[in-house]
PDB file of N, CA and C in Angstrom:
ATOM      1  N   UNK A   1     -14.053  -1.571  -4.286  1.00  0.00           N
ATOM      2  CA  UNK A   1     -13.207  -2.589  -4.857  1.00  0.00           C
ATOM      3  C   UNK A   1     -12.069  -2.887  -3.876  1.00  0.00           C
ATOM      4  N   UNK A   2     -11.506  -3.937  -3.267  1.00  0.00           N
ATOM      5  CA  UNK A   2     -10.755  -4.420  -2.641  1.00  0.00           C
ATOM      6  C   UNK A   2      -9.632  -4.650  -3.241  1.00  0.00           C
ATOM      7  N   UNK A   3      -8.466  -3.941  -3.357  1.00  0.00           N
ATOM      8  CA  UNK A   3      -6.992  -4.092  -3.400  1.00  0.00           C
ATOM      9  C   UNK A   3      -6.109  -4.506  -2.629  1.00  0.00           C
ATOM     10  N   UNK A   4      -4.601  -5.709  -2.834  1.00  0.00           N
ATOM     11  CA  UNK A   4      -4.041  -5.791  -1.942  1.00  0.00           C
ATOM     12  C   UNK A   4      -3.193  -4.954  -1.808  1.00  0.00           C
ATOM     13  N   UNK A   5      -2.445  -4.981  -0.445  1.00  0.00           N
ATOM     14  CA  UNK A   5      -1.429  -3.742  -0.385  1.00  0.00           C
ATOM     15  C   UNK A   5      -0.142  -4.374  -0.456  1.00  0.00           C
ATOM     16  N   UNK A   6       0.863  -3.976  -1.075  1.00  0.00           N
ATOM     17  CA  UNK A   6       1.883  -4.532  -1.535  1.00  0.00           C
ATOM     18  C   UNK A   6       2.479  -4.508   0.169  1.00  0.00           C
ATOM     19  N   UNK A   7       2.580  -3.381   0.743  1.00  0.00           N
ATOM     20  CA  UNK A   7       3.218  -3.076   1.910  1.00  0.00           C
ATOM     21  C   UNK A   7       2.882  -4.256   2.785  1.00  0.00           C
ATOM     22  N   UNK A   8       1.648  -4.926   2.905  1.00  0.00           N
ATOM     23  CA  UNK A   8       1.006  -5.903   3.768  1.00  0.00           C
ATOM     24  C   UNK A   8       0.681  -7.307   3.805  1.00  0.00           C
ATOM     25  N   UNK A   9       1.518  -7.459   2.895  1.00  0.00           N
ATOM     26  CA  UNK A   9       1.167  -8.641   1.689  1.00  0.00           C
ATOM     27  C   UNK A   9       1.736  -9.738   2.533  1.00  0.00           C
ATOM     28  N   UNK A  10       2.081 -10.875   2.687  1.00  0.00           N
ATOM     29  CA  UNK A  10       2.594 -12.210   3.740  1.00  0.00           C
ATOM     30  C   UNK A  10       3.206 -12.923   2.606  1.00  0.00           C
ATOM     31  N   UNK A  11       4.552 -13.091   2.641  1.00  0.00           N
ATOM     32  CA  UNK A  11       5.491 -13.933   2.197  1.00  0.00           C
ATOM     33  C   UNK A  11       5.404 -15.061   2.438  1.00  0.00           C
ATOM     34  N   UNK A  12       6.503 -15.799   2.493  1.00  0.00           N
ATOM     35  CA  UNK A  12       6.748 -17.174   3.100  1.00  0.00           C
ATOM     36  C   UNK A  12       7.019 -16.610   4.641  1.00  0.00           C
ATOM     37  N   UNK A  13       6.100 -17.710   5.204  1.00  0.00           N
ATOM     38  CA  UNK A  13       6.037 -17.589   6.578  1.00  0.00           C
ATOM     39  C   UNK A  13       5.218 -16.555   7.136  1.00  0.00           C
ATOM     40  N   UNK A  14       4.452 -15.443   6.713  1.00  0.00           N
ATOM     41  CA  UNK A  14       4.219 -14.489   7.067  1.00  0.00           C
ATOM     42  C   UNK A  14       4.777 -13.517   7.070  1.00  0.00           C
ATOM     43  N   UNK A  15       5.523 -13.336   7.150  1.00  0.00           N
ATOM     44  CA  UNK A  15       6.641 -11.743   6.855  1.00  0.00           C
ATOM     45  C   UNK A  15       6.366 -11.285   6.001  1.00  0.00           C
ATOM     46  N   UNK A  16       6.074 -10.350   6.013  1.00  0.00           N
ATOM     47  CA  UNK A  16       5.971  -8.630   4.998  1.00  0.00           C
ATOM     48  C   UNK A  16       7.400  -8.338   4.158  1.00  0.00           C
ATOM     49  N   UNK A  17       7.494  -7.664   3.250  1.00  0.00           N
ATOM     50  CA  UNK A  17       8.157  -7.165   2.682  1.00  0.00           C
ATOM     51  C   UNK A  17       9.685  -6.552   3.258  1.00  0.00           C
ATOM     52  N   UNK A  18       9.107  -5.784   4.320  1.00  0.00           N
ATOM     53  CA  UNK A  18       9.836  -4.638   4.790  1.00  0.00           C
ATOM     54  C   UNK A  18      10.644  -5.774   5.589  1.00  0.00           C
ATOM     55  N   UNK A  19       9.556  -6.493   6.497  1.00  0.00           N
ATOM     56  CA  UNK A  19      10.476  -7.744   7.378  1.00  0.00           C
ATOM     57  C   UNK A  19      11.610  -8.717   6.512  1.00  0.00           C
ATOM     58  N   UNK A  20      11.475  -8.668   5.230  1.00  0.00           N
ATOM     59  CA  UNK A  20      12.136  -9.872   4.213  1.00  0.00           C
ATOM     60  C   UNK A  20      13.365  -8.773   4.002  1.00  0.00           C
ATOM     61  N   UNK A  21      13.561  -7.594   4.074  1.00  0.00           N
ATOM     62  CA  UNK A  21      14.282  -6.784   3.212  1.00  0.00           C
ATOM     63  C   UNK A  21      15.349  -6.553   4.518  1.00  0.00           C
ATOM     64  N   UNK A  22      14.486  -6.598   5.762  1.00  0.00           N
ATOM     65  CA  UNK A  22      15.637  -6.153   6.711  1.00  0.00           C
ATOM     66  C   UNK A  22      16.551  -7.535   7.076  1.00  0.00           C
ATOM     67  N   UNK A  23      16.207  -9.032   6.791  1.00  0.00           N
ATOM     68  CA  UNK A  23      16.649 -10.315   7.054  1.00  0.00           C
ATOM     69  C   UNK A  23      17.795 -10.279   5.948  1.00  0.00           C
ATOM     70  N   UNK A  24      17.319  -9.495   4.645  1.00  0.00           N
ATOM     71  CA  UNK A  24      18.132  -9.812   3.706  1.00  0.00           C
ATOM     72  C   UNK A  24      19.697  -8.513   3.892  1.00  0.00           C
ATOM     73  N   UNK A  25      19.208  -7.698   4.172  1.00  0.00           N
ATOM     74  CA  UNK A  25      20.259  -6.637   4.848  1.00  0.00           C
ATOM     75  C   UNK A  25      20.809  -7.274   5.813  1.00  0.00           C
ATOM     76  N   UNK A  26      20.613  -8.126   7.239  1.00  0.00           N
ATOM     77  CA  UNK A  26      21.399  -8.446   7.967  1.00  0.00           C
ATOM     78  C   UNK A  26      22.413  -9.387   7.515  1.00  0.00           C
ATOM     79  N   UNK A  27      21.387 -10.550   6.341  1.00  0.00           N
ATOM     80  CA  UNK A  27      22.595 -11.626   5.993  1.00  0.00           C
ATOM     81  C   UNK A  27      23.117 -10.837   5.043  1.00  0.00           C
ATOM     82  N   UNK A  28      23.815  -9.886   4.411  1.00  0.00           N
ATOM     83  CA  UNK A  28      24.513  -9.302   3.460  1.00  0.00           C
ATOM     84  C   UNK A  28      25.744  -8.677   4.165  1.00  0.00           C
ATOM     85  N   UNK A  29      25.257  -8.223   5.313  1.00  0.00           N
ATOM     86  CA  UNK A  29      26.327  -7.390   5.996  1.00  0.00           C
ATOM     87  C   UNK A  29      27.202  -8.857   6.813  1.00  0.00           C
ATOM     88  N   UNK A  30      26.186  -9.939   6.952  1.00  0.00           N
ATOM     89  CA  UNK A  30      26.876 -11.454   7.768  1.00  0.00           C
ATOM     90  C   UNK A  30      28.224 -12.116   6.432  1.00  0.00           C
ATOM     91  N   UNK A  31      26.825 -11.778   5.145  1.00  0.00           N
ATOM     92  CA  UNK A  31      28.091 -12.229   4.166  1.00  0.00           C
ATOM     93  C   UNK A  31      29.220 -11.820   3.656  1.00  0.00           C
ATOM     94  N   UNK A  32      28.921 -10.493   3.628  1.00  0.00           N
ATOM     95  CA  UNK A  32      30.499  -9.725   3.268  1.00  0.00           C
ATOM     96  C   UNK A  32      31.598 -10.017   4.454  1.00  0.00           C
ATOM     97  N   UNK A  33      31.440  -9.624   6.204  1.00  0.00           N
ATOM     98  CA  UNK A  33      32.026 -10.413   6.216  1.00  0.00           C
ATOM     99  C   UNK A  33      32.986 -11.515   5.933  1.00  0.00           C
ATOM    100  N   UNK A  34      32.218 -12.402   5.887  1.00  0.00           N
ATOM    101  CA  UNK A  34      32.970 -13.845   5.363  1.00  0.00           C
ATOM    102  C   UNK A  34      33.329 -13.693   3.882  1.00  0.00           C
ATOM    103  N   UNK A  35      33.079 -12.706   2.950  1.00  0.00           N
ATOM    104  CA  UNK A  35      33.598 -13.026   1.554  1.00  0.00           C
ATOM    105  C   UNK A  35      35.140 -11.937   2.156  1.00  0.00           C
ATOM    106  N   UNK A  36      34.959 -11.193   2.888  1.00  0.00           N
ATOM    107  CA  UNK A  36      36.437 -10.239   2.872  1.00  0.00           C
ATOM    108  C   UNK A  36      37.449 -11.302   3.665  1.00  0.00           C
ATOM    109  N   UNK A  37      36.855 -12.460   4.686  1.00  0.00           N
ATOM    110  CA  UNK A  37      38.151 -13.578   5.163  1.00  0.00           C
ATOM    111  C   UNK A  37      38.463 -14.614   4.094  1.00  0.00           C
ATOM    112  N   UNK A  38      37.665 -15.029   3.322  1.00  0.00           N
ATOM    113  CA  UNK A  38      37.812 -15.956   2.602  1.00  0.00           C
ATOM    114  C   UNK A  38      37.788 -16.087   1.014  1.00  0.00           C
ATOM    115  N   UNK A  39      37.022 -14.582   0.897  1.00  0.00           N
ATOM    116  CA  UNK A  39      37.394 -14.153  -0.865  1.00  0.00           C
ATOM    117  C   UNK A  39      36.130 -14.686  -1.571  1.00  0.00           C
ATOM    118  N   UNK A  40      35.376 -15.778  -0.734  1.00  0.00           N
ATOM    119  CA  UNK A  40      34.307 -16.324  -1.875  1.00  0.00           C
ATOM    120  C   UNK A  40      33.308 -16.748  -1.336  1.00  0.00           C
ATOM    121  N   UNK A  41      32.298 -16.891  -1.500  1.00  0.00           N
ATOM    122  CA  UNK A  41      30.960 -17.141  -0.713  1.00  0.00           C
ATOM    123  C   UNK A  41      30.031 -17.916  -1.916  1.00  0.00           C
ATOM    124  N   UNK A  42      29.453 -19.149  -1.889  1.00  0.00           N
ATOM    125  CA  UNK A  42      28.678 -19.667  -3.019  1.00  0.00           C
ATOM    126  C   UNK A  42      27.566 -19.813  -2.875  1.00  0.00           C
ATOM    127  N   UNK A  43      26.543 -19.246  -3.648  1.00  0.00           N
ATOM    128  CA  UNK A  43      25.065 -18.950  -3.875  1.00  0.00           C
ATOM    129  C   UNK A  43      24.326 -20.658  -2.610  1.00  0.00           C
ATOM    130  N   UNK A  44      24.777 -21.419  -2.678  1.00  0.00           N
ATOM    131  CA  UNK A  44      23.976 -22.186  -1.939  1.00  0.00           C
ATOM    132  C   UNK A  44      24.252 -21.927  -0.509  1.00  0.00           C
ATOM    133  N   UNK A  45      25.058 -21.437   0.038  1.00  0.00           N
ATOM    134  CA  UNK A  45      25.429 -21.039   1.232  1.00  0.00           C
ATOM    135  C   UNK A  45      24.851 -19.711   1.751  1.00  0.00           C
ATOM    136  N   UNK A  46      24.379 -18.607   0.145  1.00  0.00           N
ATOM    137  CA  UNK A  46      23.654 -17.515   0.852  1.00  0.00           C
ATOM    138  C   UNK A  46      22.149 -18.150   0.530  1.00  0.00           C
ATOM    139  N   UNK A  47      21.874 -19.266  -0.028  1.00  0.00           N
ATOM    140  CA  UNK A  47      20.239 -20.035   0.379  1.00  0.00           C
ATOM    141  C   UNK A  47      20.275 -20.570   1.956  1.00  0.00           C
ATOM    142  N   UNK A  48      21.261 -20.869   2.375  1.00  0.00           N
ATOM    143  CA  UNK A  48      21.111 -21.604   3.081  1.00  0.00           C
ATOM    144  C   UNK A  48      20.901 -20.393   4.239  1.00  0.00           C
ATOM    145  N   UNK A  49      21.729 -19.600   4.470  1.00  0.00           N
ATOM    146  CA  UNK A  49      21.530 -18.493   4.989  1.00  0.00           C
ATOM    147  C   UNK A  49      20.305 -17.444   5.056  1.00  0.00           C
ATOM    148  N   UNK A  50      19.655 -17.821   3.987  1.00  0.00           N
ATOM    149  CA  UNK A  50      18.268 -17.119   3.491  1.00  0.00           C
ATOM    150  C   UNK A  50      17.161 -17.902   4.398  1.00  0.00           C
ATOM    151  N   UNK A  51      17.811 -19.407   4.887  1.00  0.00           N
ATOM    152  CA  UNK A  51      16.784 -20.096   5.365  1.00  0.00           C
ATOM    153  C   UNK A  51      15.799 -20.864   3.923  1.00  0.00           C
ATOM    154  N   UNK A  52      16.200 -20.720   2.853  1.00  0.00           N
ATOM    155  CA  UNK A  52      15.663 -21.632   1.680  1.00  0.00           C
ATOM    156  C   UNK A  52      14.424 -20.292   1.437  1.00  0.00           C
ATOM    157  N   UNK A  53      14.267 -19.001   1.579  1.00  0.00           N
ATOM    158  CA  UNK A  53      13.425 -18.277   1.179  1.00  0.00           C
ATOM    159  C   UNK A  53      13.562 -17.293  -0.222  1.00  0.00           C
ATOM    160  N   UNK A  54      13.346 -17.536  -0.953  1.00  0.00           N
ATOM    161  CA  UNK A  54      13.644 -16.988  -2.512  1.00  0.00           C
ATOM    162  C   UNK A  54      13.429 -15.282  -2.720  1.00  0.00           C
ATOM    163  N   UNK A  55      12.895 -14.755  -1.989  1.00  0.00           N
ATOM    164  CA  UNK A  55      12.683 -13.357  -1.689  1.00  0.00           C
ATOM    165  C   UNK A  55      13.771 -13.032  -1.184  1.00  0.00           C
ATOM    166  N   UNK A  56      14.155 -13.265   0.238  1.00  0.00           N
ATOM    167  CA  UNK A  56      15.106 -13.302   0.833  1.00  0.00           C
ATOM    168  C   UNK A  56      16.524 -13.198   0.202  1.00  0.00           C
ATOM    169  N   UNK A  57      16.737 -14.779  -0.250  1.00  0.00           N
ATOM    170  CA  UNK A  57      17.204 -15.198  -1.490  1.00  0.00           C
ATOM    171  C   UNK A  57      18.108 -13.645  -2.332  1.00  0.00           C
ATOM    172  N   UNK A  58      17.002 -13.442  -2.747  1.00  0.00           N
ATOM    173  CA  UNK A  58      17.292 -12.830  -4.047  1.00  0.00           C
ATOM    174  C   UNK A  58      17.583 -11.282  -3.677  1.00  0.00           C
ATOM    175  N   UNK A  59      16.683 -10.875  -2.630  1.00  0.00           N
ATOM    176  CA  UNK A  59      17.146  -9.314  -2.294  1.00  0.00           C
ATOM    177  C   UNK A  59      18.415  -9.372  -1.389  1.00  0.00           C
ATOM    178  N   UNK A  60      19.491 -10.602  -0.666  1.00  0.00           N
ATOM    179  CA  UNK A  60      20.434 -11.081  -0.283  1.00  0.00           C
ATOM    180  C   UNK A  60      21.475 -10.687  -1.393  1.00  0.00           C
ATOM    181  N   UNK A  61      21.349 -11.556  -2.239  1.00  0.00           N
ATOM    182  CA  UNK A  61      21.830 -10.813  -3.877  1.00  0.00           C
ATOM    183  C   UNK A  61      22.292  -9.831  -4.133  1.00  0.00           C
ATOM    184  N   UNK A  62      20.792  -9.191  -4.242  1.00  0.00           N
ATOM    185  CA  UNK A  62      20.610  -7.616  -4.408  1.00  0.00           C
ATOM    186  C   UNK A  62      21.862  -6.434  -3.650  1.00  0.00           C
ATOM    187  N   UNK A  63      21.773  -6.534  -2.745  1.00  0.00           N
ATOM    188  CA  UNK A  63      21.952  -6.221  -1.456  1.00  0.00           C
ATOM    189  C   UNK A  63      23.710  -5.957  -1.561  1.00  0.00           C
ATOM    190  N   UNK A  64      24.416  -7.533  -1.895  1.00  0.00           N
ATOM    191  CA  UNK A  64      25.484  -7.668  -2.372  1.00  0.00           C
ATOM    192  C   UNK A  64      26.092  -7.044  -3.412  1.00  0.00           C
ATOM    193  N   UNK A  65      25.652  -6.858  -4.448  1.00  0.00           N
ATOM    194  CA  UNK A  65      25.944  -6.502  -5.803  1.00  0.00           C
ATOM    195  C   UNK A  65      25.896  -4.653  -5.258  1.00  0.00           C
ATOM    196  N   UNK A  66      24.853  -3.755  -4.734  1.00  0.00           N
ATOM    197  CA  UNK A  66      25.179  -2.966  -4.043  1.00  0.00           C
ATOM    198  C   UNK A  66      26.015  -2.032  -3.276  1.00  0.00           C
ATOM    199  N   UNK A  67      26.815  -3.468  -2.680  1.00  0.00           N
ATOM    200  CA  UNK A  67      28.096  -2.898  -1.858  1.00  0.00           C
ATOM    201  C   UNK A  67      28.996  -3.422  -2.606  1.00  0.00           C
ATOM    202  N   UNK A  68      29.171  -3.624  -4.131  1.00  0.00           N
ATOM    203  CA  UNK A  68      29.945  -3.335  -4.455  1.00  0.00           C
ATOM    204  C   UNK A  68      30.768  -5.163  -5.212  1.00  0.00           C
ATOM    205  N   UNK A  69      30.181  -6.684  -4.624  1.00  0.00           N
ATOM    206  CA  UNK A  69      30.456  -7.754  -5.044  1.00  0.00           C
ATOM    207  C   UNK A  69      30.445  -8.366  -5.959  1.00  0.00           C
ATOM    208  N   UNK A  70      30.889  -9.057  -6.689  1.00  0.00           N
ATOM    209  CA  UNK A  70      30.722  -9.369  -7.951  1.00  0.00           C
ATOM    210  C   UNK A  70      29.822 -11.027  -7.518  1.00  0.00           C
ATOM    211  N   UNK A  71      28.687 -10.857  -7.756  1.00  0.00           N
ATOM    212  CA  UNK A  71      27.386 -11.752  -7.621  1.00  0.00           C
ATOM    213  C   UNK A  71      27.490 -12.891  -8.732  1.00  0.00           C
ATOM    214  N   UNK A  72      28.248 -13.253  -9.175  1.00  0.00           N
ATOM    215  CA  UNK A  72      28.311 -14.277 -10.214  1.00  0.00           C
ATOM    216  C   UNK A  72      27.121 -14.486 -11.826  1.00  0.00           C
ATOM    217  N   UNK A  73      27.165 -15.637 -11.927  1.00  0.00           N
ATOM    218  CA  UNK A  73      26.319 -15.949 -13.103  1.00  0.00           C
ATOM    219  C   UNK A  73      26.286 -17.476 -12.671  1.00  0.00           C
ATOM    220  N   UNK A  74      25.367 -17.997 -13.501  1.00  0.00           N
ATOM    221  CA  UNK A  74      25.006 -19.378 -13.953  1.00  0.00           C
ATOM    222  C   UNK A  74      26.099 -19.970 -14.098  1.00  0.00           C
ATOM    223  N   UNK A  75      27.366 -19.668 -14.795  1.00  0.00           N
ATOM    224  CA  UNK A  75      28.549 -20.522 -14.809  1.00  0.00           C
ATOM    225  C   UNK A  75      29.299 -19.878 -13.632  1.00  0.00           C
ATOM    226  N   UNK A  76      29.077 -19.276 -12.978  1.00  0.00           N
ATOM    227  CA  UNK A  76      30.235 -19.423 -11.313  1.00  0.00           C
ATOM    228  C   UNK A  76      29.437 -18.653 -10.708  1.00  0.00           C
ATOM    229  N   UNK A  77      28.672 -19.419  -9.846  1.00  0.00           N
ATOM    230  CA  UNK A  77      27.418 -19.337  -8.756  1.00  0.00           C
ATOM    231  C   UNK A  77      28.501 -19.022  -7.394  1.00  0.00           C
ATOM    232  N   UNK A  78      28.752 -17.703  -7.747  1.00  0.00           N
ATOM    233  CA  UNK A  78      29.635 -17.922  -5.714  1.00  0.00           C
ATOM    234  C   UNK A  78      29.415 -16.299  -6.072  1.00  0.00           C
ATOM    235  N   UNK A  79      29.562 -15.268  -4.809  1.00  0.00           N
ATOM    236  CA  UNK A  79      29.869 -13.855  -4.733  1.00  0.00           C
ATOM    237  C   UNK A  79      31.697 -14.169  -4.070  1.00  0.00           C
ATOM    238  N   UNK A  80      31.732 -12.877  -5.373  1.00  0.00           N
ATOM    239  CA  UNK A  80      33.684 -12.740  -4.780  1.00  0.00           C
ATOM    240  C   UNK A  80      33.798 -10.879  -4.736  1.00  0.00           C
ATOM    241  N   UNK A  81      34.869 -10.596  -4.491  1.00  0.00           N
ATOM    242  CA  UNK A  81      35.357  -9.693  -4.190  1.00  0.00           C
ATOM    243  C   UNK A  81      35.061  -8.481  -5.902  1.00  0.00           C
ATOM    244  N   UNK A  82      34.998  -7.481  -6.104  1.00  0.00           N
ATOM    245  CA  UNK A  82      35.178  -7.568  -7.256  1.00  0.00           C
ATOM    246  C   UNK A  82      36.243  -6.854  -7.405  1.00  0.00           C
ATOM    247  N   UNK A  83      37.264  -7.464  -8.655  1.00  0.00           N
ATOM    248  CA  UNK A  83      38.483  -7.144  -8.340  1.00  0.00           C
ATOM    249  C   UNK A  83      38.259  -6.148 -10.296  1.00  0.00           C
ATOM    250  N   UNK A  84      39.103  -4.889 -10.645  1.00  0.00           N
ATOM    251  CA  UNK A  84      39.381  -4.461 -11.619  1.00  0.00           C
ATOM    252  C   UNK A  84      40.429  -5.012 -12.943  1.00  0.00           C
TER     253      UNK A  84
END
């Protein structure tokens, strides 16, 4: 029986998993950055940064919320600082 392998699988564009996860780690560490000069960063700017890739996208997100950002909602689409 022929199974796919999650590990081997081709995204958008071809990239693997592991390749999508390390793009999304570089733009996270690019975005914090810019959210610690400017306090705010808005979800279309980390698409745009994603290159329009929804995997990417979303483990970008991920990634953020992680170190600690407050990743927004549907009513305020931006990552900010998260303050107590």
């Amino acid at each position: 029986m022929d199974a796919c392998d999650a590990r081997t699988r081709a995204y958008k564009n071809g990239k693997t998993f592991d390749e999508c996860r390390k793009i999304a780690e570089t733009n996270s560490s690019e975005l914090a950055k810019k959210i610690e000069q400017s306090g705010v960063v808005s979800w279309s700017a980390i698409l745009q940064t994603s290159d329009h890739d929804e995997l990417v996208y979303k483990l970008t997100l991920k990634y953020l919320r992680q170190k600690g950002y407050n990743i927004g909602d549907w009513k305020t689409p931006q990552v900010t600082k998260f303050t107590v």
